[in-house]
N, C-alpha and C. Protein backbone atom coordinates (compact mmCIF):
# COMPACT_ATOMS: atom_id res chain seq x y z
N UNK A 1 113.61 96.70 96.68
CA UNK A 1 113.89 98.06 97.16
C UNK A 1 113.46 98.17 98.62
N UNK A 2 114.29 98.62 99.36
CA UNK A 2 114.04 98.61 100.82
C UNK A 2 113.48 99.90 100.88
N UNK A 3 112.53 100.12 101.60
CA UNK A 3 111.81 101.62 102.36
C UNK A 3 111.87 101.76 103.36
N UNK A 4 112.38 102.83 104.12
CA UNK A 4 112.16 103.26 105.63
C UNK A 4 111.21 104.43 105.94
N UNK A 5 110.46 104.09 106.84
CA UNK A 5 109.37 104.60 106.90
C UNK A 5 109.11 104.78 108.65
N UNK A 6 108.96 105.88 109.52
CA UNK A 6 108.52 106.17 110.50
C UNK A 6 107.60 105.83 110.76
N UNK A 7 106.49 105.24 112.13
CA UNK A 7 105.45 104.87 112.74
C UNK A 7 104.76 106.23 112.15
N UNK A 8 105.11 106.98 112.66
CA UNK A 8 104.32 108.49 112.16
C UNK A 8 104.11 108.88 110.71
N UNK A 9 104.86 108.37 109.55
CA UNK A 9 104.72 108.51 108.39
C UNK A 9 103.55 107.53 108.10
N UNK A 10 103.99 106.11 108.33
CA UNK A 10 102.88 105.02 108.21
C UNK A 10 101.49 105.79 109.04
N UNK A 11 101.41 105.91 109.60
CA UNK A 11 99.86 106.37 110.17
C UNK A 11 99.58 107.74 109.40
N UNK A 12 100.08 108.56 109.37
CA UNK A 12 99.30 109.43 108.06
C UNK A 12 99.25 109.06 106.85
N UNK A 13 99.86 108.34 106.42
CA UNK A 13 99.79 107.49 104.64
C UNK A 13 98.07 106.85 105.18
N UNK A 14 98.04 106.18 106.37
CA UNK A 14 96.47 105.57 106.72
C UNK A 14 95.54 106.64 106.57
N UNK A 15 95.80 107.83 107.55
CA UNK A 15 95.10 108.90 107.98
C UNK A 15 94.23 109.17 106.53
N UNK A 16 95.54 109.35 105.33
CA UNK A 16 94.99 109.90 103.81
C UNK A 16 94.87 109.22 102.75
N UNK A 17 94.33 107.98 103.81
CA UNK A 17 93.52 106.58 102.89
C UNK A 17 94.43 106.30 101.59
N UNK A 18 95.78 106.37 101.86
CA UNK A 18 96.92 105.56 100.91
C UNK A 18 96.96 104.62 100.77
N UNK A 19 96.08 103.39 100.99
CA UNK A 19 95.82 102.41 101.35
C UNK A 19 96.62 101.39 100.54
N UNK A 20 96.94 101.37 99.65
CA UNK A 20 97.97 100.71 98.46
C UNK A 20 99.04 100.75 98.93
N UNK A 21 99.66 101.85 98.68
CA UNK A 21 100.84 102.19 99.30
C UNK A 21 101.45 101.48 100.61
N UNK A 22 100.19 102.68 101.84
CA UNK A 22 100.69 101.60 103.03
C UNK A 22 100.70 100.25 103.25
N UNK A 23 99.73 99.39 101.99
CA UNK A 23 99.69 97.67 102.16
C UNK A 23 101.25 97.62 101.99
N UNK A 24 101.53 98.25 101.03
CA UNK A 24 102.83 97.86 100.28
C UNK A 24 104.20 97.84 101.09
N UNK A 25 104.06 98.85 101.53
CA UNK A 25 105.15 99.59 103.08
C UNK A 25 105.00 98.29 104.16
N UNK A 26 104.10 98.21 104.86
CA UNK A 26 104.26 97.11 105.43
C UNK A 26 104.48 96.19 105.52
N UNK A 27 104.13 95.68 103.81
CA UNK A 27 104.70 94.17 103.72
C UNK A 27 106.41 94.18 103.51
N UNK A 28 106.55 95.36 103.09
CA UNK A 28 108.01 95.42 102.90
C UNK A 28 108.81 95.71 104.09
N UNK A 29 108.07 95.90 105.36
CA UNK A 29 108.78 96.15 106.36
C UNK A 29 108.90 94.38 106.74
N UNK A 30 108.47 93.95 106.43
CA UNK A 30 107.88 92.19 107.25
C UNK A 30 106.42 92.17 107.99
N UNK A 31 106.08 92.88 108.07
CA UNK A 31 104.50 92.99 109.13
C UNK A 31 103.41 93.15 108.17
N UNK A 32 102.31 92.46 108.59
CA UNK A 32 101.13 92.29 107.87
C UNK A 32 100.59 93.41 108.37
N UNK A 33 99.44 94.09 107.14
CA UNK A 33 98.95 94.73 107.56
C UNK A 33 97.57 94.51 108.80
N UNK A 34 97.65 95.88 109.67
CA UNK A 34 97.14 95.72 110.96
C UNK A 34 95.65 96.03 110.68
N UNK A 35 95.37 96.84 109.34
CA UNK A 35 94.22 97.22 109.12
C UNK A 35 93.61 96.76 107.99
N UNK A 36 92.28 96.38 107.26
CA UNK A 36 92.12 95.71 106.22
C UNK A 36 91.71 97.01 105.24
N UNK A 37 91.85 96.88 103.96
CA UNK A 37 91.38 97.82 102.77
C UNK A 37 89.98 98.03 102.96
């Protein structure tokens, strides 16, 4: 399943410690995450 997701969406999913989620989003974009759990 592909997700599209805004720079600005991704940083508030961080902001409200989604932290699962955003791992998940990122890897599905291709990019590792920038921040660790």
């Amino acid at each position: 399943m592909e997700i599209l997701i805004t720079p600005a969406e991704l940083d508030r999913a961080l902001r409200t410690h989604d932290d699962v989620h955003v791992l998940d989003v990122r890897w599905s974009l291709g990019r590792p995450p920038g921040r660790p759990l």
